[in-house]
Every structure is written in structure tokens, then in C-alpha cells.
N, C-alpha and C. Protein backbone atom coordinates (compact mmCIF):
# COMPACT_ATOMS: atom_id res chain seq x y z
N UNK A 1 16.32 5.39 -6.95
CA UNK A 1 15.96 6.44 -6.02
C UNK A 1 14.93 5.91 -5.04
N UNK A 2 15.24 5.89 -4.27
CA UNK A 2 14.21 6.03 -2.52
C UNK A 2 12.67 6.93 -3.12
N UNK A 3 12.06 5.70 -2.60
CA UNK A 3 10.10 6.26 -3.59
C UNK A 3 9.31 5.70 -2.09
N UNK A 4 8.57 7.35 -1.74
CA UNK A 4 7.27 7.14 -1.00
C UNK A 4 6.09 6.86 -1.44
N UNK A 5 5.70 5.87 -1.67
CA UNK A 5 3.91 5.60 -2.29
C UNK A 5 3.08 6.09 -1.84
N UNK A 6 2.18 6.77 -2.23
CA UNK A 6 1.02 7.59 -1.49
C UNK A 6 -0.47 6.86 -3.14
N UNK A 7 -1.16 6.53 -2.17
CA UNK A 7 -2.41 5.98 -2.79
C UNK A 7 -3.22 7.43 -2.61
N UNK A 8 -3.47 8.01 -3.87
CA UNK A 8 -4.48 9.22 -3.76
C UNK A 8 -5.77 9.01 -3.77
N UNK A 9 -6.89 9.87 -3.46
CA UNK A 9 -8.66 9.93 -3.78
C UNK A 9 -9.09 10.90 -3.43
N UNK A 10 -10.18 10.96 -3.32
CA UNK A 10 -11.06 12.76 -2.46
C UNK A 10 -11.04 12.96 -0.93
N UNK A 11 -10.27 11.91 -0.46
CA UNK A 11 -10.29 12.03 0.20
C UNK A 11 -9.60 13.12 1.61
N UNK A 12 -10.12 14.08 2.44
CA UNK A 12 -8.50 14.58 3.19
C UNK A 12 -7.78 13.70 3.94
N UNK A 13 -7.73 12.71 4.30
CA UNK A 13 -6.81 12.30 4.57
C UNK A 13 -5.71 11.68 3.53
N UNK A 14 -6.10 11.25 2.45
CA UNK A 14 -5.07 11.31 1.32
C UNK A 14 -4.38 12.52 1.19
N UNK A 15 -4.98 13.72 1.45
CA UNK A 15 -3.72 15.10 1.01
C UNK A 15 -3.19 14.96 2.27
N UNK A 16 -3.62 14.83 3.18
CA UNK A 16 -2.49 14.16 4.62
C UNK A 16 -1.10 13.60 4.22
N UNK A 17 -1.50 12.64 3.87
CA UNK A 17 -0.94 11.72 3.66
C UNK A 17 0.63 12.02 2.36
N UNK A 18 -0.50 12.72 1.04
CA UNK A 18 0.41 13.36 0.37
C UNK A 18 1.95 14.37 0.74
N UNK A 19 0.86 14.92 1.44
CA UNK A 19 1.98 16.10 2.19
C UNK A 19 2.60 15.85 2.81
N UNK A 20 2.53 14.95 3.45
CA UNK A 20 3.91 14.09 4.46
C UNK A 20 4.74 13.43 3.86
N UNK A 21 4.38 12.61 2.90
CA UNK A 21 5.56 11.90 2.11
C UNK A 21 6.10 13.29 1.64
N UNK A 22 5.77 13.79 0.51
CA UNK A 22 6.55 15.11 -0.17
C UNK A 22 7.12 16.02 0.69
N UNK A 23 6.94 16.24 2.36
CA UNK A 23 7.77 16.64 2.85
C UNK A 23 9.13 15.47 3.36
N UNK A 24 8.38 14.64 3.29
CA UNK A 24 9.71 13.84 4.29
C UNK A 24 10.37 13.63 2.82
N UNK A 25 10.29 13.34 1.70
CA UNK A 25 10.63 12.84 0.40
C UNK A 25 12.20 14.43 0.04
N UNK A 26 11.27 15.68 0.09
CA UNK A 26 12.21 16.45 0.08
C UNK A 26 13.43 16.63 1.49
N UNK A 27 13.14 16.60 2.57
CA UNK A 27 13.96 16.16 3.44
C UNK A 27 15.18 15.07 3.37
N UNK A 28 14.48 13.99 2.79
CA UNK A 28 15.50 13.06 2.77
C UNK A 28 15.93 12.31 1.31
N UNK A 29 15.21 13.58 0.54
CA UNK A 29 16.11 12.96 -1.32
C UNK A 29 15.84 11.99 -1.91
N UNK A 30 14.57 11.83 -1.69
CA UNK A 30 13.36 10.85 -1.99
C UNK A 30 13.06 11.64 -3.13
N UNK A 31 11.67 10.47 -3.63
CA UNK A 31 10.66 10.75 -4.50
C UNK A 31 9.82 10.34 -3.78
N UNK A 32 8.53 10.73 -5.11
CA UNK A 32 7.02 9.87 -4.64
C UNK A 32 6.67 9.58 -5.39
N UNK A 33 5.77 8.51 -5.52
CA UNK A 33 4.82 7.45 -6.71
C UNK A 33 3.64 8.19 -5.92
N UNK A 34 3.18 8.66 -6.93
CA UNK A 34 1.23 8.76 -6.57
C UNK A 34 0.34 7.68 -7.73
N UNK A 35 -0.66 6.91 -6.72
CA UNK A 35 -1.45 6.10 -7.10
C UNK A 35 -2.60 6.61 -7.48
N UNK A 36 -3.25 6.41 -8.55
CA UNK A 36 -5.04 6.48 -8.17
C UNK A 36 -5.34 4.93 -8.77
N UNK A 37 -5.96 4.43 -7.61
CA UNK A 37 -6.87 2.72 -8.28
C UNK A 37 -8.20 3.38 -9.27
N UNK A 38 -8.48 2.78 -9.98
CA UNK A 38 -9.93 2.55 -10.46
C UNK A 38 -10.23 1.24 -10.46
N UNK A 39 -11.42 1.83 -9.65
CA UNK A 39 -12.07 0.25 -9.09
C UNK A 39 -12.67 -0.73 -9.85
N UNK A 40 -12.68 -1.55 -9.86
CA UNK A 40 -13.91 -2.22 -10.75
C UNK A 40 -15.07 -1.80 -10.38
N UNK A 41 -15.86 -1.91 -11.74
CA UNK A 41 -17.37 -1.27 -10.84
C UNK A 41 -18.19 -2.94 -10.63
N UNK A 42 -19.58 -2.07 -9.22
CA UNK A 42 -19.96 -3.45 -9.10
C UNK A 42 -21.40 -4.13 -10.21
N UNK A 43 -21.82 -3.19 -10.86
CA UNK A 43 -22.62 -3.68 -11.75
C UNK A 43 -22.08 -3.55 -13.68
N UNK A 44 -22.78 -4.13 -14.27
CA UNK A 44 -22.37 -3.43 -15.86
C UNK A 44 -23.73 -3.19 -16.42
N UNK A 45 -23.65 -1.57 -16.93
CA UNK A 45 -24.57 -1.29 -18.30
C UNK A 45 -24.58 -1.76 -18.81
N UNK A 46 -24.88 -1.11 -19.90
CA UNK A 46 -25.06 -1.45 -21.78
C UNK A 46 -23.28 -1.16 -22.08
N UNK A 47 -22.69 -1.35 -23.09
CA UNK A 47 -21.10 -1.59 -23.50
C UNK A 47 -21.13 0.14 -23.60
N UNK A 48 -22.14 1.02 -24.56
CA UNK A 48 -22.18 2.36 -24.52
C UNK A 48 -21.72 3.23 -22.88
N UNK A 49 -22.59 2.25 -22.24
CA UNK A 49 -22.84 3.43 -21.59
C UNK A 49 -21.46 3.04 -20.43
N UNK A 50 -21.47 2.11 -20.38
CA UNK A 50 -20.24 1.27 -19.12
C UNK A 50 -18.84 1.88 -19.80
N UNK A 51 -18.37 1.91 -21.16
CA UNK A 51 -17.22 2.67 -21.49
C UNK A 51 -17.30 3.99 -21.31
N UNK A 52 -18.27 4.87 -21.16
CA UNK A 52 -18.33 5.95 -20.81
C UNK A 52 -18.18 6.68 -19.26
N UNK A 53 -18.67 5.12 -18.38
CA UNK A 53 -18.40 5.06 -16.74
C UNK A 53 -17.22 5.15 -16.45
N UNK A 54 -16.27 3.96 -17.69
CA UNK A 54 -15.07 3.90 -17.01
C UNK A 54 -14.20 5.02 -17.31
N UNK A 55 -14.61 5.43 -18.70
CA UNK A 55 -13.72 6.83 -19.41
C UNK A 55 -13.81 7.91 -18.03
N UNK A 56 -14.92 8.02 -17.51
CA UNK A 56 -14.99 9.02 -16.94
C UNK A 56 -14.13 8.94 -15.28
N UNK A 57 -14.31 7.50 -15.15
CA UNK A 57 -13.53 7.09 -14.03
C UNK A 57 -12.27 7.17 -14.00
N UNK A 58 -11.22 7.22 -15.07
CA UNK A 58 -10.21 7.11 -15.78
C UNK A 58 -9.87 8.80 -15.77
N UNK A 59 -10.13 9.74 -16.27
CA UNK A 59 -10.35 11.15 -16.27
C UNK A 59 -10.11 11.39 -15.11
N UNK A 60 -11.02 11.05 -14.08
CA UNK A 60 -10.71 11.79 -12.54
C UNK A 60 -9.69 11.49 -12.13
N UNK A 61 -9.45 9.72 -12.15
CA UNK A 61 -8.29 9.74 -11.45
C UNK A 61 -6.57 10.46 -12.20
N UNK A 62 -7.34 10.12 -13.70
CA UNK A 62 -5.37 11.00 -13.71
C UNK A 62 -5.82 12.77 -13.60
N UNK A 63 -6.72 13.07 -13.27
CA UNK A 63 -6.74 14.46 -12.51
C UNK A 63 -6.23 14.50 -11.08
N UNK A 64 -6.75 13.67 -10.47
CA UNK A 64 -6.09 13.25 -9.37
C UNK A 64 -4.48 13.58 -9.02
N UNK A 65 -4.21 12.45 -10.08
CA UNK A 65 -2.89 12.11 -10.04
C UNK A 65 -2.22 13.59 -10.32
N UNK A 66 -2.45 13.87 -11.39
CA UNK A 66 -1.57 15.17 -11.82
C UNK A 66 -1.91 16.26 -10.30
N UNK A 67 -2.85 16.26 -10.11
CA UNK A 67 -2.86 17.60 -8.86
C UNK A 67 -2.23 16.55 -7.64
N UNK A 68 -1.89 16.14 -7.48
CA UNK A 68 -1.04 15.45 -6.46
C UNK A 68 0.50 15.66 -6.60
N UNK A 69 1.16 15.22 -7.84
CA UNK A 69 1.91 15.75 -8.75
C UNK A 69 2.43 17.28 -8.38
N UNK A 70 1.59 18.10 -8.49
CA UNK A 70 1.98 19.30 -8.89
C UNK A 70 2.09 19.61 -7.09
N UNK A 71 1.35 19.37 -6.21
CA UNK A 71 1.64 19.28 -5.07
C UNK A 71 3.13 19.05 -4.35
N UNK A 72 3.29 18.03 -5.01
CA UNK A 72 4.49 17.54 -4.38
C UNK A 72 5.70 18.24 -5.20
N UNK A 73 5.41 19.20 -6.14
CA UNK A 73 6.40 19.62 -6.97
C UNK A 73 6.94 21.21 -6.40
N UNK A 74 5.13 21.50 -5.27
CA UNK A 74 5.10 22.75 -4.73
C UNK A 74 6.18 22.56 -3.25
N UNK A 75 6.79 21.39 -2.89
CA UNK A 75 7.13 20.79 -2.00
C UNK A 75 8.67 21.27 -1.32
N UNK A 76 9.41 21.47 -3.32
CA UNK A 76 10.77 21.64 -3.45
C UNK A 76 11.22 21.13 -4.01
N UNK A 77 12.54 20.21 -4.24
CA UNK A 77 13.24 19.35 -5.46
C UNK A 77 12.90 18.31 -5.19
N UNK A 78 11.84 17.58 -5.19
CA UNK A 78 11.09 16.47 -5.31
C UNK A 78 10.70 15.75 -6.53
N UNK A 79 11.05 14.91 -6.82
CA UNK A 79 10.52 13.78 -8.18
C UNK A 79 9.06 13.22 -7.89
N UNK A 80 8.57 13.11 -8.76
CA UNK A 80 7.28 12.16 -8.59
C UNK A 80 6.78 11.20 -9.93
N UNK A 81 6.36 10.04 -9.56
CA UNK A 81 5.98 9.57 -10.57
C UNK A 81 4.48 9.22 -10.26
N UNK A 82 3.62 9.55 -11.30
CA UNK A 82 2.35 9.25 -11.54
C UNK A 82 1.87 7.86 -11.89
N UNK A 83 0.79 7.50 -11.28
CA UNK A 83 0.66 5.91 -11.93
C UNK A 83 -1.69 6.11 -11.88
N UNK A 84 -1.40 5.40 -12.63
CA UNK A 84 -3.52 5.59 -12.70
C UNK A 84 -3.24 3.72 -12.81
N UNK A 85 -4.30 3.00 -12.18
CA UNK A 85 -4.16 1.81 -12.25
C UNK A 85 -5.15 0.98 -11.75
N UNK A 86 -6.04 0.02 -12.97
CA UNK A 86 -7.33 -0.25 -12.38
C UNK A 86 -7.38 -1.67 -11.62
N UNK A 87 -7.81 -1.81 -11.08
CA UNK A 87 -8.01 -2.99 -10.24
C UNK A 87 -8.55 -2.86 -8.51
N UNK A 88 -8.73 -3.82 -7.90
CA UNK A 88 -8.45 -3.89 -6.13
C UNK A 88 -7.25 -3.20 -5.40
N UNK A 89 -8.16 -1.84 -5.06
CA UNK A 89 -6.75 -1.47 -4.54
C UNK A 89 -5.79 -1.97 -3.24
N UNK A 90 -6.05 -2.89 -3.31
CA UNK A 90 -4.82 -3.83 -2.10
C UNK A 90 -4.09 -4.34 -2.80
N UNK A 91 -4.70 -5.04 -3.86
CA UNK A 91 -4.01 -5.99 -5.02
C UNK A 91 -3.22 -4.94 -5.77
N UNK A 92 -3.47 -4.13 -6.30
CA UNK A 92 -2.72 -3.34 -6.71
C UNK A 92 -0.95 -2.59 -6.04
N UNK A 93 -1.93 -2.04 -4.52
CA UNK A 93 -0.62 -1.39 -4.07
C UNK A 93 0.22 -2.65 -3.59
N UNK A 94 -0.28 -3.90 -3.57
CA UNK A 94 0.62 -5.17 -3.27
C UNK A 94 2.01 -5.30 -4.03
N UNK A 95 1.16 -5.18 -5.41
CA UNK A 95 2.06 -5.58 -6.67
C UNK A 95 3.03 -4.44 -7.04
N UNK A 96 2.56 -3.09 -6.84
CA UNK A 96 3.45 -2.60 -6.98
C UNK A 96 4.88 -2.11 -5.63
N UNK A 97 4.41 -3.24 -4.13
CA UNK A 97 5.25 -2.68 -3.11
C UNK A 97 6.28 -4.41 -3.45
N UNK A 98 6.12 -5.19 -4.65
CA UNK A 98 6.98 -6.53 -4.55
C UNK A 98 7.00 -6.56 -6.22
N UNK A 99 6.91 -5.24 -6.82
CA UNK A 99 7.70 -4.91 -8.08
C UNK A 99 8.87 -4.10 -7.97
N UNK A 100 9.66 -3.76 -9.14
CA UNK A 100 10.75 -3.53 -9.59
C UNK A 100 11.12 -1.84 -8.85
N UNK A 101 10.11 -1.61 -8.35
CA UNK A 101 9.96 0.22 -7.76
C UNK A 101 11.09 -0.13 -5.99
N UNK A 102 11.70 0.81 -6.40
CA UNK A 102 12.54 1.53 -4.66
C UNK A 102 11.68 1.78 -3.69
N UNK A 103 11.11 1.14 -3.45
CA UNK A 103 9.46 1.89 -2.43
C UNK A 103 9.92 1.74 -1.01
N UNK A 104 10.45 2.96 -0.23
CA UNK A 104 11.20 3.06 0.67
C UNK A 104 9.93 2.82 1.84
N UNK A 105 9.10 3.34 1.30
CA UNK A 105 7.59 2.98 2.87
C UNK A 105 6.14 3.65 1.78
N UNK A 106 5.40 2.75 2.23
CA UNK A 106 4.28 3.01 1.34
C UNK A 106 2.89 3.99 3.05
N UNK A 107 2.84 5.40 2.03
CA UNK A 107 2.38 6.01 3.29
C UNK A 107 1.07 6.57 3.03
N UNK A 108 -0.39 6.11 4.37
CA UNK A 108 -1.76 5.75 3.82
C UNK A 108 -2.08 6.83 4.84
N UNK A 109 -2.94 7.63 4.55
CA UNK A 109 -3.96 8.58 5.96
C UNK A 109 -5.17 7.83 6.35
N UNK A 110 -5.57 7.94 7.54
CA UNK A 110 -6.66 7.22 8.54
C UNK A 110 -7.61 8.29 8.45
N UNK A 111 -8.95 7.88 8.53
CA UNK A 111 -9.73 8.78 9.09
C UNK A 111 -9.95 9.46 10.11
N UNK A 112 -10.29 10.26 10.24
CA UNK A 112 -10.49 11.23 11.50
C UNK A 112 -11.35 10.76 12.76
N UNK A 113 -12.03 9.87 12.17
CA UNK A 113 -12.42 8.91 13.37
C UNK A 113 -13.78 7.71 12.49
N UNK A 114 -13.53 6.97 13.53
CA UNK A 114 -14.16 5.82 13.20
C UNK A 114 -13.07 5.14 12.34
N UNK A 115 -13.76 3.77 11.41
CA UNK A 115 -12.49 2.84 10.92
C UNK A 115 -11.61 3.60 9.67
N UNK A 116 -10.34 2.94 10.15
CA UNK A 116 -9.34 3.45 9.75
C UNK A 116 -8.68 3.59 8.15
N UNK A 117 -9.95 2.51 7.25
CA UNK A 117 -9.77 2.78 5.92
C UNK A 117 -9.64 1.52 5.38
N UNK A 118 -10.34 0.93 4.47
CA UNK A 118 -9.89 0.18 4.21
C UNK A 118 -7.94 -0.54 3.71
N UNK A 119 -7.49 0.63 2.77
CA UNK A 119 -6.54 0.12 2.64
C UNK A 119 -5.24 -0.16 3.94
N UNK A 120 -5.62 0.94 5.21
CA UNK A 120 -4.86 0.96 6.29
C UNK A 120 -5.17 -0.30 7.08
N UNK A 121 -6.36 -0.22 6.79
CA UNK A 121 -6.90 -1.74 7.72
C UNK A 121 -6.09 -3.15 7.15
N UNK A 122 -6.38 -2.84 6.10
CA UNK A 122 -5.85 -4.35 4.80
C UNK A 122 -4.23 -4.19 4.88
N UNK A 123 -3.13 -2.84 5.25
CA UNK A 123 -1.93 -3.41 4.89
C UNK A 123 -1.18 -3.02 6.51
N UNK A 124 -1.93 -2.87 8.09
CA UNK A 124 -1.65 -3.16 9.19
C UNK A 124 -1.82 -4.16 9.30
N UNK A 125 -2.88 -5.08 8.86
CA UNK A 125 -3.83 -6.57 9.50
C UNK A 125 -2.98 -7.74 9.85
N UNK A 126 -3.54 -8.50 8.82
CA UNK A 126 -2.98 -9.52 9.22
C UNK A 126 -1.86 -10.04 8.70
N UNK A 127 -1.30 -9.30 7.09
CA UNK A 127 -0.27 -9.91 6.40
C UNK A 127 0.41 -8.47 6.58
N UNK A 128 0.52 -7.82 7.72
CA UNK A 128 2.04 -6.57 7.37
C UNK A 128 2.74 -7.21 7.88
N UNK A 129 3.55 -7.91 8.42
CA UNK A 129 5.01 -8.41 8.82
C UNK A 129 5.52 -9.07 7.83
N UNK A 130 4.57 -9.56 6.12
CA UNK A 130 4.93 -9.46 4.94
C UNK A 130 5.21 -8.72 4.08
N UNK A 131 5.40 -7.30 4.42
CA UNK A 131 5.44 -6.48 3.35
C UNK A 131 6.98 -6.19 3.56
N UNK A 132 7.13 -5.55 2.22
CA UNK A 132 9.19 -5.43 1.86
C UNK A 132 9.23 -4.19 2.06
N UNK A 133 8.44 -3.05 3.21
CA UNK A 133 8.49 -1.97 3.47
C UNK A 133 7.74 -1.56 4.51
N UNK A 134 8.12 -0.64 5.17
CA UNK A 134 7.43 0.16 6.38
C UNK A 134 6.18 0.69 5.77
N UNK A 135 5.28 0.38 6.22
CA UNK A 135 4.31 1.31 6.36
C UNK A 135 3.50 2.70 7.20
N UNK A 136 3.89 3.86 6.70
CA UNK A 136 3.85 4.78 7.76
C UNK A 136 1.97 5.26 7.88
N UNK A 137 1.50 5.66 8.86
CA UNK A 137 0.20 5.74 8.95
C UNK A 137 -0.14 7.54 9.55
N UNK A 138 -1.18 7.88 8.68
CA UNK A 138 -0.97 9.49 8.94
C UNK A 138 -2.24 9.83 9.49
N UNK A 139 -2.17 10.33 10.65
CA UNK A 139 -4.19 10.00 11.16
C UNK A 139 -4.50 11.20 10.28
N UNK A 140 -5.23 11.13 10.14
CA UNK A 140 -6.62 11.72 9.78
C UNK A 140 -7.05 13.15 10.21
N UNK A 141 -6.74 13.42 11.64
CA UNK A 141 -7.23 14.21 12.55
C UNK A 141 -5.83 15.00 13.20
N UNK A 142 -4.43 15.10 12.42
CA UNK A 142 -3.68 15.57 12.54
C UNK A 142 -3.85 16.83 12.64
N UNK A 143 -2.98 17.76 13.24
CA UNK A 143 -3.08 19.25 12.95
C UNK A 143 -2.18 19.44 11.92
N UNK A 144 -2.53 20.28 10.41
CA UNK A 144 -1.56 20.11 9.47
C UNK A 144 -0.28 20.86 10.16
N UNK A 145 0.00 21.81 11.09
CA UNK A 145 1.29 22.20 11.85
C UNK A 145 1.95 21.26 12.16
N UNK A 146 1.59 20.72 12.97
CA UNK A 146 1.72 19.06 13.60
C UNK A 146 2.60 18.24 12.65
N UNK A 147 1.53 18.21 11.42
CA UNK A 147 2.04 17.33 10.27
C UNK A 147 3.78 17.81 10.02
N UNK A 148 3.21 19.47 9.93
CA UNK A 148 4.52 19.44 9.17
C UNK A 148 5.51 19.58 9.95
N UNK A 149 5.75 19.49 11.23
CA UNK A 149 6.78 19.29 12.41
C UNK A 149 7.36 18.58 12.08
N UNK A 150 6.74 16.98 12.14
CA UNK A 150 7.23 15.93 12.31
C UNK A 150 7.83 15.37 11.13
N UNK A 151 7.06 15.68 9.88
CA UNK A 151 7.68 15.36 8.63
C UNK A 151 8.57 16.00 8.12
């Protein structure tokens, strides 16, 4: 099956972003993969207290994930698959856009102004004419009407 990747966070332009794949996904008989990275952190506690950082880091994001999920389920006959996954999130959404997944276009929201995000920055730059998929880009500063016109 044809899979839109959407990298989730707190961010609004991630529910941007969400909502456009899950509309274009139900439109055109798609699915969606929702991501949450957990980052590495940049310092370490005590072993107590650092498993308790990451537990808790771990928690949000498959909260994340699931309300993204249920989003895209509010969408129409839409599939989704959930993924929680720790590492660099470039390295991550890399591996999973040149793994075994149908990933028809992997789709990122921009900020509303100023720079455009890291991960948008990292998979326009300098290595996108390497990637095995379109990357669609959802500003930030859309009107959600707008959004849902076009998607």
C-alpha cells in the first residue's frame, strides 16, 4: 500500500502536516506512517534518574503517535501505522524512506516564519535529489481552508 510519512511533535506545523497527508492519503487510497523520534539526550544523569528521562520521553512520544493515529482515522478509510523510534531524526526518517516501507512521499510542515525546520532543511538541502521519494513541504502559515482545498 502507498504510505505518507509524517514525522510528528508539539509542534503546529506537524498537525499541518498530519492533516494533509490523511487527507490526500484518503483521497488517493493511501495510508500513513506516523513517526515520533526520541532524541538522544545531550547530557546523562545518574542510571536512576536518566531511565526515568527516557521512560518519560518514550510515553510522550507514543502519545503522540496514537493521537495522530486517531486523527487520521477521524479522516475516513485511512490506514495508519504507528512507529516511536529513537535516534537522529534525519537518520532515522533516512532509514526508514530506503527500507522495506511503500513510502509514496515523506510529508514535513515549515514554520510559520523564520527557518524552516530542521528536518525540512536536512531533507530539501543538499542530498534531496537522493531520496527514493518526493518530498512534499506544508508551510507553516497555511490557512487550514487552504490546506484542505488543495489536499
Amino acid at each position: 500500500m502507498r504510505t505518507y510519512l509524517v514525522v510528528v511533535d508539539d509542534s503546529p506545523e506537524s498537525s499541518l502536516a498530519l492533516r494533509f497527508a490523511a487527507r490526500r492519503a484518503a483521497r488517493t487510497g493511501a495510508g500513513v506512517m506516523v513517526l515520533a523520534v526520541i532524541e538522544p539526550q545531550d547530557f546523562l544523569a545518574f542510571s536512576g534518574a536518566q531511565a526515568t528521562i527516557e521512560a518519560e520521553a518514550r510515553e510522550h512520544a507514543e502519545k503522540l503517535v496514537a493521537d495522530a493515529a486517531e486523527a487520521v482515522a477521524q479522516e475516513g478509510n485511512v490506514s495508519s501505522q504507528v512507529m516511536v523510534k529513537s535516534g537522529k531524526p534525519a537518520e532515522v526518517v533516512r532509514e526508514l524512506l530506503n527500507g522495506d516501507y511503500d513510502i509514496t512521499a515523506l510529508v514535513l510542515g515549515t514554520t510559520a516564519s523564520g527557518a524552516p525546520g530542521p528536518l525540512v532543511a536536512h531533507f530539501t538541502g543538499h542530498d534531496a535529489g537522493t531520496l527514493p521519494c518526493p518530498v512534499m513541504i506544508v508551510p507553516g502559515g497555511i490557512d487550514v481552508a487552504r490546506l484542505d482545498a488543495v489536499s
